[in-house]
Protein backbone atom coordinates (compact mmCIF):
# COMPACT_ATOMS: atom_id res chain seq x y z
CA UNK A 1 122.64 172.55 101.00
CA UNK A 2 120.25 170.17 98.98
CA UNK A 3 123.10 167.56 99.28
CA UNK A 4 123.21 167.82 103.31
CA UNK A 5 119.41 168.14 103.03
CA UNK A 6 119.07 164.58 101.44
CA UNK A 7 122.33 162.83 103.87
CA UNK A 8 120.16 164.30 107.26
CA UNK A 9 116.64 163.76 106.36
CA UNK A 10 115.63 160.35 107.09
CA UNK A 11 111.61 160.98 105.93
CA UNK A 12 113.36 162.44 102.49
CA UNK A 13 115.64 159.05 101.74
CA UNK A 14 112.05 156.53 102.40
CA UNK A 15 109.98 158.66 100.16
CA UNK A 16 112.82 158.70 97.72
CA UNK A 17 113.11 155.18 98.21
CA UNK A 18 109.36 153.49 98.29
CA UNK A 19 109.32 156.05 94.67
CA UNK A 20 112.14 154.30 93.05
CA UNK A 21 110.44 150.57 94.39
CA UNK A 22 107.02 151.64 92.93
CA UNK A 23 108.15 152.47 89.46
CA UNK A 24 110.82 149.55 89.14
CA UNK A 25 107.47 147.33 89.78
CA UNK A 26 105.80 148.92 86.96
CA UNK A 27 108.29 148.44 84.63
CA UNK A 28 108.24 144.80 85.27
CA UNK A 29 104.65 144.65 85.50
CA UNK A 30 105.10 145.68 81.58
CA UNK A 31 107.40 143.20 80.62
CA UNK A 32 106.03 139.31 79.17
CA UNK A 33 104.92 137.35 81.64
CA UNK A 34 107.18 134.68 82.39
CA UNK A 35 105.05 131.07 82.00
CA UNK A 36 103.20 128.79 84.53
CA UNK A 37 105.36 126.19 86.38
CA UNK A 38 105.00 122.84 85.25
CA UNK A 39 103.53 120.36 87.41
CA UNK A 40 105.56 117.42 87.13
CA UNK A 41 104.40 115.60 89.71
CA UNK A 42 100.52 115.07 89.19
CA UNK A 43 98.62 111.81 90.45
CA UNK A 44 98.52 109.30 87.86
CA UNK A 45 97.20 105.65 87.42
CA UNK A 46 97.95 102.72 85.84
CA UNK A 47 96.15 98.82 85.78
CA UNK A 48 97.85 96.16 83.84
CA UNK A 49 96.73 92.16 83.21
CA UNK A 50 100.02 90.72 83.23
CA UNK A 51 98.75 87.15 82.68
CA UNK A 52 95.60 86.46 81.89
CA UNK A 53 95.51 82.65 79.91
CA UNK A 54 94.42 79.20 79.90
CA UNK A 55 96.42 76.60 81.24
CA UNK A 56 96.71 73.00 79.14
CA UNK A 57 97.90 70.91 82.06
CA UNK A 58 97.16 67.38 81.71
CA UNK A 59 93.71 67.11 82.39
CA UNK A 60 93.79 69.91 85.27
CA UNK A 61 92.90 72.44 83.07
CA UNK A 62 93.30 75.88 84.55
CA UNK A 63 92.43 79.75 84.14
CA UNK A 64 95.04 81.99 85.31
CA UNK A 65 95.45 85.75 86.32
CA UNK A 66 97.73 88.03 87.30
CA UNK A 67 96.83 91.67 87.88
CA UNK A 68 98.36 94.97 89.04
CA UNK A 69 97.24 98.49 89.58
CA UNK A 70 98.70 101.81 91.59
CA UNK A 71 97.75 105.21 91.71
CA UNK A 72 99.15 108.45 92.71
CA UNK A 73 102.77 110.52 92.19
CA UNK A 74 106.36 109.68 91.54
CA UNK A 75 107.14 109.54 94.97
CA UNK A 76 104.09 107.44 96.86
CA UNK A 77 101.59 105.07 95.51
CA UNK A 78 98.54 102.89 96.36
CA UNK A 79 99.18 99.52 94.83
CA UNK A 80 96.88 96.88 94.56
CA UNK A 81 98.01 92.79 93.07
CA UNK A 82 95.32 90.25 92.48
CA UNK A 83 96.65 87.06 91.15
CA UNK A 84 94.66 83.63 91.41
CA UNK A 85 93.74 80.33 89.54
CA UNK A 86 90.84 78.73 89.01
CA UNK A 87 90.70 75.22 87.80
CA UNK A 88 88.18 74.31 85.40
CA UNK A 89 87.77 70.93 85.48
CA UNK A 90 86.77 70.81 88.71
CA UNK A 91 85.57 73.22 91.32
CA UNK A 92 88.33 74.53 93.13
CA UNK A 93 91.02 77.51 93.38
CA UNK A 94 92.84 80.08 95.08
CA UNK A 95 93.31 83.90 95.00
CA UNK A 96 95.01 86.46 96.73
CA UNK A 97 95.05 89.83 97.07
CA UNK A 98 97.54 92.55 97.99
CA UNK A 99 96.78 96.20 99.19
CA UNK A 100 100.26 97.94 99.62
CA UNK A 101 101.86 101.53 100.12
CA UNK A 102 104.75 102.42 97.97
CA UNK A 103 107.31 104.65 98.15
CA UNK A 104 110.40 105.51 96.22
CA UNK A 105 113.74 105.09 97.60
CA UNK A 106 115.95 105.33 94.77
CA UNK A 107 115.33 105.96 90.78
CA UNK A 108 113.58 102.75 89.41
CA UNK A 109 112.85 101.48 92.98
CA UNK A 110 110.20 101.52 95.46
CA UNK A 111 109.42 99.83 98.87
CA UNK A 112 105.93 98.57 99.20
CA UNK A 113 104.18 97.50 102.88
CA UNK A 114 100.81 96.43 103.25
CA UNK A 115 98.55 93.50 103.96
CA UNK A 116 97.89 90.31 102.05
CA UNK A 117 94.69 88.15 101.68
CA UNK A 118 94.86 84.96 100.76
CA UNK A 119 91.83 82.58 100.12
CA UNK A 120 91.33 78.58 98.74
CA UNK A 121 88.24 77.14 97.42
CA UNK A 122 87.09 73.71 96.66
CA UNK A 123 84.92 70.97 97.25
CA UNK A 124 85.77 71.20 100.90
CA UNK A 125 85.97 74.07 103.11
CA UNK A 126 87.12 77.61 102.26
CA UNK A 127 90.35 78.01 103.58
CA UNK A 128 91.70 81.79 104.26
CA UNK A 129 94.68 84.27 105.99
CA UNK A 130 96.23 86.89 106.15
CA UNK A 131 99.59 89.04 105.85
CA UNK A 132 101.60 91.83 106.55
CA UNK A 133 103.56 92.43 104.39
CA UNK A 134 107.59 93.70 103.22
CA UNK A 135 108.89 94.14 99.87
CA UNK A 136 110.21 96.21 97.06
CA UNK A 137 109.91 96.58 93.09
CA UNK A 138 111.64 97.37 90.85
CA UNK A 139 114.25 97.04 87.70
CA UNK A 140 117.58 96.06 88.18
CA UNK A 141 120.90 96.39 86.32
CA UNK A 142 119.76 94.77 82.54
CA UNK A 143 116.59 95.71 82.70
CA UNK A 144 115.21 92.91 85.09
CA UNK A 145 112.10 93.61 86.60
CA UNK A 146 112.23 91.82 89.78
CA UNK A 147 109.77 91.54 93.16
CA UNK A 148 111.09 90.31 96.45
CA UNK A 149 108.85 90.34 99.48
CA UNK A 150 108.44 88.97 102.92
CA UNK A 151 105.39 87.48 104.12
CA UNK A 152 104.38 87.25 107.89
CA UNK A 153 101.23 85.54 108.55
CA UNK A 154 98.24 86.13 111.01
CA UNK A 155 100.05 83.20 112.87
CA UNK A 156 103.45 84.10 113.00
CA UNK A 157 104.51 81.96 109.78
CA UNK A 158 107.35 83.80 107.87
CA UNK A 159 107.77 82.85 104.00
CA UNK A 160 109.24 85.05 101.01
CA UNK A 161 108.90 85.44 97.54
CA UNK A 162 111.12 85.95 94.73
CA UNK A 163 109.67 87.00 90.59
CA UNK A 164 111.73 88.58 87.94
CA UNK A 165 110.80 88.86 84.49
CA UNK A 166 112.96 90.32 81.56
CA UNK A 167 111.41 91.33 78.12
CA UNK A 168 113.32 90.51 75.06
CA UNK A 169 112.72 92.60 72.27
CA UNK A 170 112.59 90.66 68.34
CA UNK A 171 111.02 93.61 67.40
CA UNK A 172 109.08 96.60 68.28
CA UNK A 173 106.03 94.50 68.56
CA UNK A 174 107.20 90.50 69.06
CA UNK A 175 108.36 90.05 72.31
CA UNK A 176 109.89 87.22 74.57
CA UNK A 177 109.63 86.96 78.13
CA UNK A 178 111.11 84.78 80.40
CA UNK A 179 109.59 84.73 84.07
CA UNK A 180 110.81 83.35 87.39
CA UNK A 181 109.26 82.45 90.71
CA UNK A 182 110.04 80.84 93.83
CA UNK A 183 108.58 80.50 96.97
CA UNK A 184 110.14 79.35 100.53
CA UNK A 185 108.52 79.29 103.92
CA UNK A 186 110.22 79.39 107.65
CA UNK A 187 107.55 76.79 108.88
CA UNK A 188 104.94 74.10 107.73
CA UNK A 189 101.00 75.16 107.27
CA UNK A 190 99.94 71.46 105.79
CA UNK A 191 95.86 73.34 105.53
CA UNK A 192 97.35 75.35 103.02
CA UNK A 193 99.69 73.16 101.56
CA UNK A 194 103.10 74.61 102.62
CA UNK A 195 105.98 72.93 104.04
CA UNK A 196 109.08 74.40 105.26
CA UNK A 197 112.05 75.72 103.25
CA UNK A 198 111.57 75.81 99.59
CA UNK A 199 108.36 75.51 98.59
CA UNK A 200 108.23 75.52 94.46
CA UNK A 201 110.37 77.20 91.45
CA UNK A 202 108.11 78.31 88.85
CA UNK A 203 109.63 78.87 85.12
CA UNK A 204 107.71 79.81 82.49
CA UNK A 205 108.38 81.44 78.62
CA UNK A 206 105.50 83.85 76.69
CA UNK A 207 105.69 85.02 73.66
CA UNK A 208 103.84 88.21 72.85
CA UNK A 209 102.60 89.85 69.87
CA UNK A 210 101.54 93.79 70.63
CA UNK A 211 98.73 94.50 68.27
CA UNK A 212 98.87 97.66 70.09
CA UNK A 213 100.95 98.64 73.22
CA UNK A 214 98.00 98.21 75.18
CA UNK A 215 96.74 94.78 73.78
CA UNK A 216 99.35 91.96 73.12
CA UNK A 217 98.30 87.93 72.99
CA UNK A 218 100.50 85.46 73.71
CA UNK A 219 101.44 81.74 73.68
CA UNK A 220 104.17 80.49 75.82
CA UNK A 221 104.93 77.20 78.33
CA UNK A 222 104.97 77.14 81.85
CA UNK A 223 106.76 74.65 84.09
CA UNK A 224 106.20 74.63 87.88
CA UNK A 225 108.00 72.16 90.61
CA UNK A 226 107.64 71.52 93.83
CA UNK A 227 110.11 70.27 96.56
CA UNK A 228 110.44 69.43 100.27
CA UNK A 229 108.18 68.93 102.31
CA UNK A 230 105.36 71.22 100.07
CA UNK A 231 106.22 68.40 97.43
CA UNK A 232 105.60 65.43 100.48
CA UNK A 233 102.05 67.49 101.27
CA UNK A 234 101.13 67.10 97.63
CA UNK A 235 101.95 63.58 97.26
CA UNK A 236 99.84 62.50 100.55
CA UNK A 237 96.95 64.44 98.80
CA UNK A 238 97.24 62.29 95.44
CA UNK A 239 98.84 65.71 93.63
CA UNK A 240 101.45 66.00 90.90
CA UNK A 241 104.47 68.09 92.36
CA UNK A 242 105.66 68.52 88.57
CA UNK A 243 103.31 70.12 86.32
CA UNK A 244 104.05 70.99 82.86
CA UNK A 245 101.51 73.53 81.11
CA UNK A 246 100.74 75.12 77.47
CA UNK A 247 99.85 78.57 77.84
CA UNK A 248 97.61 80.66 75.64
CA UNK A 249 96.42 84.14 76.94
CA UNK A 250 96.69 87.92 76.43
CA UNK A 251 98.51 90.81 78.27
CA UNK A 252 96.24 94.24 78.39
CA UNK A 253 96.66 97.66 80.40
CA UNK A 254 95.60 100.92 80.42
């Protein structure tokens, strides 16, 4: 009877049941906690002086930077590049300045878009524009870090951008790095300088010494030409379109 009482009484089989849930949760209430999750994603930050150095260039004397910085997760970033030179034998330079989202598309890679800000100074007047901006970072097969981008101006002037740099290891301090840049443009902008098609190839060789990882001073060589018509501009300004330089800076982040 009990049996048939328990198979026909639908209020019997939910106490029975809720009873058996309650103590079940006790007895894993007693048992070790299990530990937090990791957070493996946090927002982090990073700024690093790539180049910072004086440049022994025949007379044109010049002090150089090149700066980058980003903030936030694995997956999306705020990056900011400030680069520029300032010539100190005579009042003039140029800077610019790029504000970019990134985001990862693939391990070791990210796409970056944003705006650039560009700005010369000299004797005359201050010449400025602006860009949006299309590109990606990141390291390729061998352990190249490389930057392509695409520039469109204010004005509708397309150019691009090439760098890679590779770090060869002597040691776990001494370290060699070559670096590569070129620059082409779709169009002339003779205020700025820029002629159409390629614009310069810049080589250059630093040798580092990392008194710590965040501190390393270098020495190195740098070796920029020009071509085209950016190298025709020059000339009709009086300017060398082949510039040799000693280097002699440090590299810093935290």
């Amino acid at each position: 009877m009990d049996n048939q009482l328990l198979t026909t009484s639908p209020s019997i089989r939910i106490v029975l049941g809720s009873f058996l849930i309650i103590i079940n949760s006790f007895a894993f209430a007693e048992e070790s906690g299990w530990p937090e999750p990791v957070e493996d994603n946090l927002p982090l930050g990073m700024i690093i002086a790539d180049q910072f150095e004086y440049r022994d260039n025949d007379g044109a004397d010049t002090l150089r930077w090149d700066m980058q910085g980003w903030y936030g997760t694995d997956t999306n970033k705020l990056w900011m590049k400030f680069e520029g030179d300032d010539q100190t034998s005579a009042n003039g330079g140029e800077l610019e300045l790029q504000a970019l989202y990134s985001r990862m598309i693939a391990p070791f890679w990210d796409l970056q878009v944003g705006l650039r800000y560009d700005r010369q100074y000299g004797s005359g007047p201050d010449q400025d524009r602006s860009f949006a901006v299309l590109g990606v970072q990141g390291l390729a097969p061998y352990r190249f870090e490389v930057e392509p981008a695409l520039f469109i101006s204010e004005d509708g002037d397309v150019s691009a951008r090439l760098v890679g740099t590779y770090d060869l290891l002597f040691s776990q301090r001494l370290i060699l790095q070559p670096r590569f840049e070129t620059n082409i443009a779709a169009s002339s902008v003779p205020r700025f300088g820029v002629g159409s098609g390629l614009n310069d190839v810049q080589l250059g060789l630093r040798l580092r010494y990392e008194v710590r990882r965040e501190f390393a001073p270098y020495i190195g060589v740098s070796w920029k030409r020009q071509y085209g018509d950016t190298a025709d501009l020059t000339r009709a300004e009086g300017g060398d379109v082949d510039n040799l330089a000693l280097v002699a800076g440090f590299r810093v982040w935290f």
